[in-house]
PDB file of N, CA and C in Angstrom:
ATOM      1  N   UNK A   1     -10.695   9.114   3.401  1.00  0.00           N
ATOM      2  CA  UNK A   1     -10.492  10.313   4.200  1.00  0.00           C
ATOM      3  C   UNK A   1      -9.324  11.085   3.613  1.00  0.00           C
ATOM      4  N   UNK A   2      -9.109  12.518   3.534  1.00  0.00           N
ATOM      5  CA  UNK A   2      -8.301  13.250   2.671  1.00  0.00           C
ATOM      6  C   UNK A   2      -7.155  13.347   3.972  1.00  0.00           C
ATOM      7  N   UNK A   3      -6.278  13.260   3.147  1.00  0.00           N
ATOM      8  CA  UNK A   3      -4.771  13.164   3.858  1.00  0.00           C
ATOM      9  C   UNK A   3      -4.567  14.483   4.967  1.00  0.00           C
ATOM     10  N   UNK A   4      -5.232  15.281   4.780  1.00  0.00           N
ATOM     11  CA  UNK A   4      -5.242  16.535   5.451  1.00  0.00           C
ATOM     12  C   UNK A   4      -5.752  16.975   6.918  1.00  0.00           C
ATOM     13  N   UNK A   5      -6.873  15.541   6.939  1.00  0.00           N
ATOM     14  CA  UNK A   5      -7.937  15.718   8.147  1.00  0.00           C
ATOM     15  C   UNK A   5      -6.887  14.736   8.666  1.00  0.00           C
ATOM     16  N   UNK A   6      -6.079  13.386   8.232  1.00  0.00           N
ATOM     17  CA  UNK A   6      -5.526  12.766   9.351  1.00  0.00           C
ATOM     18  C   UNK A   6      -5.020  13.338  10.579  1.00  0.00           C
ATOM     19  N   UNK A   7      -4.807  13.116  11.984  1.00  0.00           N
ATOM     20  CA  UNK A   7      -4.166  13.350  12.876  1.00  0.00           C
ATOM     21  C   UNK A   7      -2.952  13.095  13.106  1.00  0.00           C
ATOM     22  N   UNK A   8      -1.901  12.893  11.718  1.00  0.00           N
ATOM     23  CA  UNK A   8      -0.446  12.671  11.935  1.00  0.00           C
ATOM     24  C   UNK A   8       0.461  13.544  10.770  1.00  0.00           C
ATOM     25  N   UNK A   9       1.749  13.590  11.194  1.00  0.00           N
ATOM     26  CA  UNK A   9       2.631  13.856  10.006  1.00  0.00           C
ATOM     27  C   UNK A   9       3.415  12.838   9.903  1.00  0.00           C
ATOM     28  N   UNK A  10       3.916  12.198   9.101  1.00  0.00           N
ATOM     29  CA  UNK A  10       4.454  11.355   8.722  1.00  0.00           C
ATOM     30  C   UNK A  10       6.115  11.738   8.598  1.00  0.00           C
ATOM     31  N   UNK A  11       7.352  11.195   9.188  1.00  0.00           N
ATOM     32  CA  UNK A  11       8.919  11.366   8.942  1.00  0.00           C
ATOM     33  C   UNK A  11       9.550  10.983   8.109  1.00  0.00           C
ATOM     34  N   UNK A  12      10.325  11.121   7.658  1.00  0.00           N
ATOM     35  CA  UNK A  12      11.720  10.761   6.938  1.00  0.00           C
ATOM     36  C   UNK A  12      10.713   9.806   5.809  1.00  0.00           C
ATOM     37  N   UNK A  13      10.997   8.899   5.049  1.00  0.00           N
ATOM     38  CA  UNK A  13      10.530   8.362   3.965  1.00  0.00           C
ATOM     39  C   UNK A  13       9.326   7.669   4.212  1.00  0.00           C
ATOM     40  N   UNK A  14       8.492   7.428   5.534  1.00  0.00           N
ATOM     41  CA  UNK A  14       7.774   6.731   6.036  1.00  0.00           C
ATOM     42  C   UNK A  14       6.347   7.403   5.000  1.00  0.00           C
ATOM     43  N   UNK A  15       5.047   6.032   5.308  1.00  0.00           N
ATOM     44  CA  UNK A  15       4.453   6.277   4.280  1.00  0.00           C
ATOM     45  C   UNK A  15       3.112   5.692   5.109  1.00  0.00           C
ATOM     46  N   UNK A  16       2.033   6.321   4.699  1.00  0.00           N
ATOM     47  CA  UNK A  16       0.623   5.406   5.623  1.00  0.00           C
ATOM     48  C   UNK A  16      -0.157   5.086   4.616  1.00  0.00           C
ATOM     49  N   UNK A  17      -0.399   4.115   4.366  1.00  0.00           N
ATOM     50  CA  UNK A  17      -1.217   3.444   3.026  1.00  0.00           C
ATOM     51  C   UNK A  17      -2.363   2.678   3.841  1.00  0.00           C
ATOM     52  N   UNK A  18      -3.777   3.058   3.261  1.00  0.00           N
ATOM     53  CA  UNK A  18      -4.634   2.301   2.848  1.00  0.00           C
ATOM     54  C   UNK A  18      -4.875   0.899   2.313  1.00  0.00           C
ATOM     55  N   UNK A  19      -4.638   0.197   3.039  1.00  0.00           N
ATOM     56  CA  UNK A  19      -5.343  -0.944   2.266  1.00  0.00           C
ATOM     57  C   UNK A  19      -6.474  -1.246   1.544  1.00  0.00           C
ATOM     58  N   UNK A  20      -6.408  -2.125   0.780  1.00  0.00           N
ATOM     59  CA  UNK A  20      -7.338  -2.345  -0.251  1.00  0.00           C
ATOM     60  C   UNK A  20      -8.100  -3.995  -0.199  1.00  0.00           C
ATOM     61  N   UNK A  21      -9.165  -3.777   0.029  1.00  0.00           N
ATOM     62  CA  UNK A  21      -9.823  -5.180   0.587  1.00  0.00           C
ATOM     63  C   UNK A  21      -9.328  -5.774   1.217  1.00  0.00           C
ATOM     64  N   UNK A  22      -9.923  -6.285   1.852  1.00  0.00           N
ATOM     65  CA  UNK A  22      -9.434  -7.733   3.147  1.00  0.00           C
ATOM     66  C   UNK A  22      -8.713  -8.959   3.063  1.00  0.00           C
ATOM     67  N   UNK A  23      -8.154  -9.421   4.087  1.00  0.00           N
ATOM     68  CA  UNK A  23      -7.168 -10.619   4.071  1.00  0.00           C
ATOM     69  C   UNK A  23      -8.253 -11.843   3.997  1.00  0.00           C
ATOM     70  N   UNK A  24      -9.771 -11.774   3.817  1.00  0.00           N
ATOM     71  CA  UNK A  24     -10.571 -12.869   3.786  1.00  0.00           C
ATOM     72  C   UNK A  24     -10.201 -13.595   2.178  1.00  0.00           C
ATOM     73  N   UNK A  25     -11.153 -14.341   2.149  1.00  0.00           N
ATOM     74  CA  UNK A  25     -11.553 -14.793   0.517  1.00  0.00           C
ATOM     75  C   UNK A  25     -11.731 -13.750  -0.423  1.00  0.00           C
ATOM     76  N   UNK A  26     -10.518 -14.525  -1.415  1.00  0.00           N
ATOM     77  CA  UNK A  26     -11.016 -13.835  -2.679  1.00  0.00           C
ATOM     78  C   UNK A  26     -11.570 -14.479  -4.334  1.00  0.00           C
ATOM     79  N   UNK A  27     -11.340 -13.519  -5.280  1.00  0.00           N
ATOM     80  CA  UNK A  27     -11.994 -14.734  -6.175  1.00  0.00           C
ATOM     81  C   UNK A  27     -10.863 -14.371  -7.176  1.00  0.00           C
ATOM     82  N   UNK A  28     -10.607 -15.173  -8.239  1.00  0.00           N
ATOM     83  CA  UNK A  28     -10.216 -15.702  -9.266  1.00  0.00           C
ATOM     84  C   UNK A  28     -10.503 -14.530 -10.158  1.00  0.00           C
ATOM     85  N   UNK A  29      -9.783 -14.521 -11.394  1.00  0.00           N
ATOM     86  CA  UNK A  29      -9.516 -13.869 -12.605  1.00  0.00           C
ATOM     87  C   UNK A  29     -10.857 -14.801 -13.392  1.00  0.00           C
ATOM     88  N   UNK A  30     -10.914 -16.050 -13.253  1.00  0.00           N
ATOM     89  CA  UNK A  30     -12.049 -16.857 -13.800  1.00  0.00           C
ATOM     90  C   UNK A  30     -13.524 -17.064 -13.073  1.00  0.00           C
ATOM     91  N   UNK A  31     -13.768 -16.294 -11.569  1.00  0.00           N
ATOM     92  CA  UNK A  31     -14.542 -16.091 -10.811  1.00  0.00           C
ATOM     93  C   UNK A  31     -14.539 -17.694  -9.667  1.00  0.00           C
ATOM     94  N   UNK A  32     -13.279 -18.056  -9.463  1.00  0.00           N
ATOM     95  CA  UNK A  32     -13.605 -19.223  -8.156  1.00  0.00           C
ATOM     96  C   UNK A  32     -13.082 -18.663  -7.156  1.00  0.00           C
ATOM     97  N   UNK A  33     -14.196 -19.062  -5.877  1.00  0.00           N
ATOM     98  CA  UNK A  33     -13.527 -18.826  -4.717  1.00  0.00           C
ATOM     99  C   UNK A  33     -12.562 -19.053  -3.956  1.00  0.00           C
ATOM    100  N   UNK A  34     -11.189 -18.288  -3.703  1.00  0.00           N
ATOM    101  CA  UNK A  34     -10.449 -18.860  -2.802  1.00  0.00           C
ATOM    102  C   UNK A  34     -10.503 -18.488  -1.133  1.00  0.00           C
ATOM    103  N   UNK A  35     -11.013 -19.594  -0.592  1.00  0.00           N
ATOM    104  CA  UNK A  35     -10.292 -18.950   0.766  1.00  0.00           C
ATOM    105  C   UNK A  35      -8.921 -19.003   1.031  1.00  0.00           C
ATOM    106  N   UNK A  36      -9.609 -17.924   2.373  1.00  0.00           N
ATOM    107  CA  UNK A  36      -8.656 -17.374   3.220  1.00  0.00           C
ATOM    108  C   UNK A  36      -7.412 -18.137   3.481  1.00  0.00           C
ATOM    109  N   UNK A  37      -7.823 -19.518   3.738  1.00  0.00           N
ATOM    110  CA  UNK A  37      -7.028 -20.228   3.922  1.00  0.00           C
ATOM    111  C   UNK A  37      -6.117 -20.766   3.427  1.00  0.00           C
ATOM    112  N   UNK A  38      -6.296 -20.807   1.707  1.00  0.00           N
ATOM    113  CA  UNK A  38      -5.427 -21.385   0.615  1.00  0.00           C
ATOM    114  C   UNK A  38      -4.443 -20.289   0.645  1.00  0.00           C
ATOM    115  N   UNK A  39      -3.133 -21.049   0.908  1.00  0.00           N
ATOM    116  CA  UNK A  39      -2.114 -20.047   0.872  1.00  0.00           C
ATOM    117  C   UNK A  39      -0.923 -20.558  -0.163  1.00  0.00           C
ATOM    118  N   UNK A  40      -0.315 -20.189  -1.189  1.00  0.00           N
ATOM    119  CA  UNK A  40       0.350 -20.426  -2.120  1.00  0.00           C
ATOM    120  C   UNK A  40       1.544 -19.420  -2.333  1.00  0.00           C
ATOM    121  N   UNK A  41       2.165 -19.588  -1.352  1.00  0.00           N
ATOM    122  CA  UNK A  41       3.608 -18.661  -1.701  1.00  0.00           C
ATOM    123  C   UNK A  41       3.176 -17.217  -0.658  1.00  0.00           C
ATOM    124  N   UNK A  42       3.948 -16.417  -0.961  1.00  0.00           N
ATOM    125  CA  UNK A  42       3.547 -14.785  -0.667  1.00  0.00           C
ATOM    126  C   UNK A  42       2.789 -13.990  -1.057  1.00  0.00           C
ATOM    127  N   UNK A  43       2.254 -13.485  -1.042  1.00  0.00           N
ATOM    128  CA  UNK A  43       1.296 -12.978  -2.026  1.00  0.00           C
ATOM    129  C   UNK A  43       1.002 -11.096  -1.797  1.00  0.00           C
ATOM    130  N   UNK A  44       1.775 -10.460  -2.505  1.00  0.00           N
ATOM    131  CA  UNK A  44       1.963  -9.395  -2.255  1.00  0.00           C
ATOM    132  C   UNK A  44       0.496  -8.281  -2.274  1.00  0.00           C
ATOM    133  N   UNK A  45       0.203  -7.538  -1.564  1.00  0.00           N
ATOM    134  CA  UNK A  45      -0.695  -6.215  -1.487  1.00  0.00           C
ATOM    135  C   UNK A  45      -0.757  -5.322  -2.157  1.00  0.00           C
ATOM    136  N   UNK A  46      -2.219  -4.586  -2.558  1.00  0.00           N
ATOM    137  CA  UNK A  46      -2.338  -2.970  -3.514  1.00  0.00           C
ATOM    138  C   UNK A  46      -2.454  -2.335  -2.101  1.00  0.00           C
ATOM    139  N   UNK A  47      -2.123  -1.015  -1.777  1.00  0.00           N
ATOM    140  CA  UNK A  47      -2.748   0.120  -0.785  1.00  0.00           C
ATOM    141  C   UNK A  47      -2.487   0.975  -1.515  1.00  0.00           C
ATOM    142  N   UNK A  48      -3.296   2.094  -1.188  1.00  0.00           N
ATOM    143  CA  UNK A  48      -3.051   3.483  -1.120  1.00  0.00           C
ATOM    144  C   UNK A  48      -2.594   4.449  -0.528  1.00  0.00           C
ATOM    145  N   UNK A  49      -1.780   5.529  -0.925  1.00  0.00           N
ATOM    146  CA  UNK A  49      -1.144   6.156  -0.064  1.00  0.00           C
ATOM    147  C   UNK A  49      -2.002   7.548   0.783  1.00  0.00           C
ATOM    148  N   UNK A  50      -2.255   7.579   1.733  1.00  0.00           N
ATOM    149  CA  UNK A  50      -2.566   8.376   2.266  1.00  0.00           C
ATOM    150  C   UNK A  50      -1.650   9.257   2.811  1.00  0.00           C
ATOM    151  N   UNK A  51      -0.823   9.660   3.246  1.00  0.00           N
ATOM    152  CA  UNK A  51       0.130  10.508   4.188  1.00  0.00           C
ATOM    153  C   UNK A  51       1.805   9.861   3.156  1.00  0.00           C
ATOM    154  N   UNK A  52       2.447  11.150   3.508  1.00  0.00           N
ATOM    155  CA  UNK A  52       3.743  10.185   3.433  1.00  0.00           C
ATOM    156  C   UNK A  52       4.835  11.430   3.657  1.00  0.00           C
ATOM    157  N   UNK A  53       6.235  11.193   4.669  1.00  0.00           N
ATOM    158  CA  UNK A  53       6.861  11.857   4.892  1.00  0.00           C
ATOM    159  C   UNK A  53       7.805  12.691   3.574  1.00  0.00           C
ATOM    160  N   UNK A  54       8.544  14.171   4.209  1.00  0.00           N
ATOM    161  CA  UNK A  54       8.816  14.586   3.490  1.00  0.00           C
ATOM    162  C   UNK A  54      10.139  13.922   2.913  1.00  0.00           C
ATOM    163  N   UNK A  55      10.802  13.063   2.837  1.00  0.00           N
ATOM    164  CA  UNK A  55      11.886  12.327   2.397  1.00  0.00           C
ATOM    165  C   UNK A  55      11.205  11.297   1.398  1.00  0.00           C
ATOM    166  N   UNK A  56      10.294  10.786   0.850  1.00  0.00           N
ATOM    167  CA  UNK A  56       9.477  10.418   0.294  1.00  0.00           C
ATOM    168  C   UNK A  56       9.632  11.003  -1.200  1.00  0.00           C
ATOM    169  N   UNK A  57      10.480  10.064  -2.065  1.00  0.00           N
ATOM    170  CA  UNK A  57      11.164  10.850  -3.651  1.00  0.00           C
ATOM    171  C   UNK A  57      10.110  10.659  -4.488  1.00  0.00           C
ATOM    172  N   UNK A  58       9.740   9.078  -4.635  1.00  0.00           N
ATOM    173  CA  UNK A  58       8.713   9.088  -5.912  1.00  0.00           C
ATOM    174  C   UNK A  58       7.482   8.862  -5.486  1.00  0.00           C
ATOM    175  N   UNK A  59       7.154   8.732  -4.106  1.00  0.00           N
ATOM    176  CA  UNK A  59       5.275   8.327  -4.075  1.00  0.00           C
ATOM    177  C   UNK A  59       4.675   9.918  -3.918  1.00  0.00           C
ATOM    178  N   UNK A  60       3.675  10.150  -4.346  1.00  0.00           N
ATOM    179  CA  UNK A  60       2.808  10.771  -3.927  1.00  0.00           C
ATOM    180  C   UNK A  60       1.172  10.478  -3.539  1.00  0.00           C
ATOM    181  N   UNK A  61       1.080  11.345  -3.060  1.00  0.00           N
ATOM    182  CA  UNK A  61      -0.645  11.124  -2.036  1.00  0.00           C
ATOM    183  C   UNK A  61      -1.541  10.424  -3.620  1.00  0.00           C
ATOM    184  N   UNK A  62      -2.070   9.545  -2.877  1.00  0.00           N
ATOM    185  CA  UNK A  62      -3.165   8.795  -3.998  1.00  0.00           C
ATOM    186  C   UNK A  62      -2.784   7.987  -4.960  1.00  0.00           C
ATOM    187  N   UNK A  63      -1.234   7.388  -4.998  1.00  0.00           N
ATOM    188  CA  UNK A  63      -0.773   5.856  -5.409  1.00  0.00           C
ATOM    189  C   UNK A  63      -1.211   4.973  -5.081  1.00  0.00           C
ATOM    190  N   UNK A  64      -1.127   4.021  -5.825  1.00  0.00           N
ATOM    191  CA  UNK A  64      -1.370   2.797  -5.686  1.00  0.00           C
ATOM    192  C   UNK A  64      -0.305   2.201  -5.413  1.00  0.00           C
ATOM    193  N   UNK A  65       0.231   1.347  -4.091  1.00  0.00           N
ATOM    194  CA  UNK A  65       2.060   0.696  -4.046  1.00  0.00           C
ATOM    195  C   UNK A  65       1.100  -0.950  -3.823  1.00  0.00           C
ATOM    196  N   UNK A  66       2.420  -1.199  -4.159  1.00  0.00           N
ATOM    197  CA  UNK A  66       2.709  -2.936  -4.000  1.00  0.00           C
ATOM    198  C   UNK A  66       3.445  -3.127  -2.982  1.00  0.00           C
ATOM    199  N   UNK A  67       2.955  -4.076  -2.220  1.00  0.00           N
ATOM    200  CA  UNK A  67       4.153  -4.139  -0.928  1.00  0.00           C
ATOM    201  C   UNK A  67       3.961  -5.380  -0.523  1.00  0.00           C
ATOM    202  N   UNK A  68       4.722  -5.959   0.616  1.00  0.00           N
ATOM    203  CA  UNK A  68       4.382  -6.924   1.455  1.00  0.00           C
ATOM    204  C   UNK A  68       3.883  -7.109   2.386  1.00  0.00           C
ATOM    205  N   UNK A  69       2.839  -7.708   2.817  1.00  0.00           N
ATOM    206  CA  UNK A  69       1.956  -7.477   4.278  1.00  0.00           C
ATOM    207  C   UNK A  69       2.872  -8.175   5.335  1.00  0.00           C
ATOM    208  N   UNK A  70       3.569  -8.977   5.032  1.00  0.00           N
ATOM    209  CA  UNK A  70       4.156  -9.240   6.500  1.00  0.00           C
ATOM    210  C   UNK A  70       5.588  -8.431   6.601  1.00  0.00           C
ATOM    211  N   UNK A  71       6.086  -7.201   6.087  1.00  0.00           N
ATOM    212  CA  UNK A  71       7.042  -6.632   6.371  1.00  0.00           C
ATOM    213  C   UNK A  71       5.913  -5.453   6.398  1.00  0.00           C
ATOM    214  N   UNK A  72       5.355  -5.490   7.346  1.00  0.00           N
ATOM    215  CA  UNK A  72       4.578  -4.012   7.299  1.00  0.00           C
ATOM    216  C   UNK A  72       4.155  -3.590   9.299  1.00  0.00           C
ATOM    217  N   UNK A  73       4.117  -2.691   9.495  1.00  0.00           N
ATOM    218  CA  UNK A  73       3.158  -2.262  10.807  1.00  0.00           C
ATOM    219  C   UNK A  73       1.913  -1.527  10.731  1.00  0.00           C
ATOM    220  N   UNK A  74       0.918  -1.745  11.380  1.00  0.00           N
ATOM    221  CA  UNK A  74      -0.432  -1.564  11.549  1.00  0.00           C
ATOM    222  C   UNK A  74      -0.584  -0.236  12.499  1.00  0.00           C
ATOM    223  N   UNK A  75      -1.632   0.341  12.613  1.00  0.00           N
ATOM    224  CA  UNK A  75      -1.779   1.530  13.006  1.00  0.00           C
ATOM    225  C   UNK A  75      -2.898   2.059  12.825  1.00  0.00           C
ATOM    226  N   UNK A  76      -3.885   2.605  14.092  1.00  0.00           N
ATOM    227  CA  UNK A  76      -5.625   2.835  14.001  1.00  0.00           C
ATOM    228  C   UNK A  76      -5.149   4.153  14.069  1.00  0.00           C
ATOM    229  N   UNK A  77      -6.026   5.259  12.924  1.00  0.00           N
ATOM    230  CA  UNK A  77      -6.080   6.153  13.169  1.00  0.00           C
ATOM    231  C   UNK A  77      -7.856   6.663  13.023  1.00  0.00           C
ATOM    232  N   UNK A  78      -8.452   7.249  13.826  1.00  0.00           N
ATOM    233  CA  UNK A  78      -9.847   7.603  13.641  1.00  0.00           C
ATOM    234  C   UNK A  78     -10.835   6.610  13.335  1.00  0.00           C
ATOM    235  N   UNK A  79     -10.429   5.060  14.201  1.00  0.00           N
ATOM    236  CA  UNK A  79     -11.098   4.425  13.822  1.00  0.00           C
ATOM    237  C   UNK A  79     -11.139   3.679  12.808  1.00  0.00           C
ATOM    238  N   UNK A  80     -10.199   3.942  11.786  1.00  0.00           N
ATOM    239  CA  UNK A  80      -9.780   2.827  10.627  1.00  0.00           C
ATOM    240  C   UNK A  80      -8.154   2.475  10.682  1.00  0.00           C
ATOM    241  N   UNK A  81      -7.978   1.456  10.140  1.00  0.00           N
ATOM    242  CA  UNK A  81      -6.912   0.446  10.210  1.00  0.00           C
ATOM    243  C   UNK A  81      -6.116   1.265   8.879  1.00  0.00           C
ATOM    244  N   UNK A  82      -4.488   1.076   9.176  1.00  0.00           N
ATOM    245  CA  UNK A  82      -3.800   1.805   8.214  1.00  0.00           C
ATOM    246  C   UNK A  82      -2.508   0.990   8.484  1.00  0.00           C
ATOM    247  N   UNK A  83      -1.542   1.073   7.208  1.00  0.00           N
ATOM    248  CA  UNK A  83      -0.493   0.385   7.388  1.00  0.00           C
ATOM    249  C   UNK A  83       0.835   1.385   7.370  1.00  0.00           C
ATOM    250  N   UNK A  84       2.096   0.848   8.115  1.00  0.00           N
ATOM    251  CA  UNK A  84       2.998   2.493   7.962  1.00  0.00           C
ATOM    252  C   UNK A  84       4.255   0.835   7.536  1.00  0.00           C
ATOM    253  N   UNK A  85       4.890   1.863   6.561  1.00  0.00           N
ATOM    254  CA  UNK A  85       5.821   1.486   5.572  1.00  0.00           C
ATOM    255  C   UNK A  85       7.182   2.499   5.114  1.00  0.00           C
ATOM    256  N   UNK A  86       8.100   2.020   4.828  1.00  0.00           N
ATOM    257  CA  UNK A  86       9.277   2.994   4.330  1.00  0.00           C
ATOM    258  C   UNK A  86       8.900   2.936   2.767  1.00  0.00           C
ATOM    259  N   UNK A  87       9.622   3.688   1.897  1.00  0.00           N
ATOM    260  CA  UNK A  87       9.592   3.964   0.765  1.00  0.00           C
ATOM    261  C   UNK A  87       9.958   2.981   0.195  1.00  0.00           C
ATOM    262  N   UNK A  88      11.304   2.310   0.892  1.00  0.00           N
ATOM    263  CA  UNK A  88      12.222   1.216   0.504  1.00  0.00           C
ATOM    264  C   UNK A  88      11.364  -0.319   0.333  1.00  0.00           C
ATOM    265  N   UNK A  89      10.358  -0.227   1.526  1.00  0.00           N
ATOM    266  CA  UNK A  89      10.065  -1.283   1.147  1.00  0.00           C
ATOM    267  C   UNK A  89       8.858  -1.784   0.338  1.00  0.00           C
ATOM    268  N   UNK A  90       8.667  -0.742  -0.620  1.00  0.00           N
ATOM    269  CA  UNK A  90       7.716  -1.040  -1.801  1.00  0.00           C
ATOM    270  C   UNK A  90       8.216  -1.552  -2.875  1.00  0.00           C
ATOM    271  N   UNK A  91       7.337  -2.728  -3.603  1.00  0.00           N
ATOM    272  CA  UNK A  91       7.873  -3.185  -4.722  1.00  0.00           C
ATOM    273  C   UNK A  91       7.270  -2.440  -6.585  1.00  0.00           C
ATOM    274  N   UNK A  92       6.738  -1.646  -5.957  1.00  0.00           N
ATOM    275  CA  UNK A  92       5.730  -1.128  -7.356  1.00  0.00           C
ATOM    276  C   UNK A  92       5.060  -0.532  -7.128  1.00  0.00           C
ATOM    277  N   UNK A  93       4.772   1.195  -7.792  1.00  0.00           N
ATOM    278  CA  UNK A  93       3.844   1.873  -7.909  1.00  0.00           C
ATOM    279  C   UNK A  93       3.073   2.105  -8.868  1.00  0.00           C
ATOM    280  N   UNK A  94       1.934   1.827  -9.223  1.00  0.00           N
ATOM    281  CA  UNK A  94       0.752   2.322 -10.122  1.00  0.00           C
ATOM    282  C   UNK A  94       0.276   3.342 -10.086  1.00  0.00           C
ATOM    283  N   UNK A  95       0.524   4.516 -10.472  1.00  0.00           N
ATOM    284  CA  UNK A  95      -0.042   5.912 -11.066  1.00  0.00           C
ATOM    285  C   UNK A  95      -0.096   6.351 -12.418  1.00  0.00           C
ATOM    286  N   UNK A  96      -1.053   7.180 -12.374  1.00  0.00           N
ATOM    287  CA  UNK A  96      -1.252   7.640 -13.883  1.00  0.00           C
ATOM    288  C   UNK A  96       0.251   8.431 -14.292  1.00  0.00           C
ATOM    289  N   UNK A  97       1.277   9.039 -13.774  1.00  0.00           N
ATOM    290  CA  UNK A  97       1.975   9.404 -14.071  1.00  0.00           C
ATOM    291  C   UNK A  97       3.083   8.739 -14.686  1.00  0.00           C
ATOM    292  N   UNK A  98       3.187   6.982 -14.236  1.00  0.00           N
ATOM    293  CA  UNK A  98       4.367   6.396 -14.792  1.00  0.00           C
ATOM    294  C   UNK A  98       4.233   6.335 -16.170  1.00  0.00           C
ATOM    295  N   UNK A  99       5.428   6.314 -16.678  1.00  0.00           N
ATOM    296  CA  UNK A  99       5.209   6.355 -18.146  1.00  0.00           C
ATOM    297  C   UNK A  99       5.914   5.255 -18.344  1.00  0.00           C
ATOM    298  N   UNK A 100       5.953   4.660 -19.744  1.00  0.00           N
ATOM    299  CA  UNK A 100       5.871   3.107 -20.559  1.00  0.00           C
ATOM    300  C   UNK A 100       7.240   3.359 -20.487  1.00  0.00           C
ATOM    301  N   UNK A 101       7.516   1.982 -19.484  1.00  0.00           N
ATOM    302  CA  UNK A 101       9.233   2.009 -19.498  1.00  0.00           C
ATOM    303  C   UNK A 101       9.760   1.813 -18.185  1.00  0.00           C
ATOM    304  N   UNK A 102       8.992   3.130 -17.006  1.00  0.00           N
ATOM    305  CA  UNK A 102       9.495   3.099 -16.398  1.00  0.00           C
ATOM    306  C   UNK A 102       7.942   2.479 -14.912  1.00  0.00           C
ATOM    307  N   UNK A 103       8.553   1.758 -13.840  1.00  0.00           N
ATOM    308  CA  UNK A 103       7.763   0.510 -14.036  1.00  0.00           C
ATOM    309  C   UNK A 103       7.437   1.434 -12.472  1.00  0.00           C
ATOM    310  N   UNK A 104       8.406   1.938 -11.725  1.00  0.00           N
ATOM    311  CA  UNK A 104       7.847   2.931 -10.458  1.00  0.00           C
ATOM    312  C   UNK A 104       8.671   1.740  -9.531  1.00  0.00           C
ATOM    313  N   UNK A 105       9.581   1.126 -10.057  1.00  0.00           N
ATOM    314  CA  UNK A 105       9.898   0.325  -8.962  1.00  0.00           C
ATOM    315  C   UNK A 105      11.086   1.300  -8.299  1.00  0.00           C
ATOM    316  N   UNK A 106      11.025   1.171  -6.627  1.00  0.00           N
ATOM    317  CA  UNK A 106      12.210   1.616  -5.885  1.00  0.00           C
ATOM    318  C   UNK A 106      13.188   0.852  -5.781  1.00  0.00           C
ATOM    319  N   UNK A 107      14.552   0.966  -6.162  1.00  0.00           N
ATOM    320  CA  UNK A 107      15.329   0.103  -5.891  1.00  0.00           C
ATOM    321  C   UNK A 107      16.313   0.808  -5.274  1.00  0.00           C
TER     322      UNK A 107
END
């Protein structure tokens, strides 16, 4: 859904990302199944950014961030599930814009 039709504005550095597939089973780099259940450390999240306030320095609409799902809050808007996040607490952005070097991390 385009950031435009949402029903919110987003404040100060705050950010509404998309998640990206489910907390079920997943598979392997070598194709084995893991469940849900196998849990091995933390295991950090891709979303996308949909919305994000105007204090918001380096993300823009349609990143890819790295974050943590259990430092995060949940939030239905129109019927789909969305996550709201500060800027601060992303560990990595993937866009075509980063360039070799610089890695998009916020610190």
């Amino acid at each position: 859904m385009p950031a435009g039709t949402l029903p919110i504005r987003m404040l100060h550095d705050r950010l509404l990302v998309s998640v990206e597939g489910e907390a079920g089973e997943r598979r392997s780099g070598g194709g084995i199944v893991i469940p849900a259940t196998a849990s091995v450390g933390r295991r950090l999240s891709w979303g996308t950014v949909v919305a994000a306030g105007p204090n918001a320095r380096q993300i823009e609409l349609g990143d890819r961030v790295l974050f943590d799902p259990e430092e995060r809050a949940e939030v239905e808007l129109q019927g789909k599930d969305y996550i709201l996040l500060r800027e601060r607490d992303l560990h990595a952005i993937a866009a075509p814009r980063v360039q070799d070097g610089h890695t998009g991390l916020y610190l």
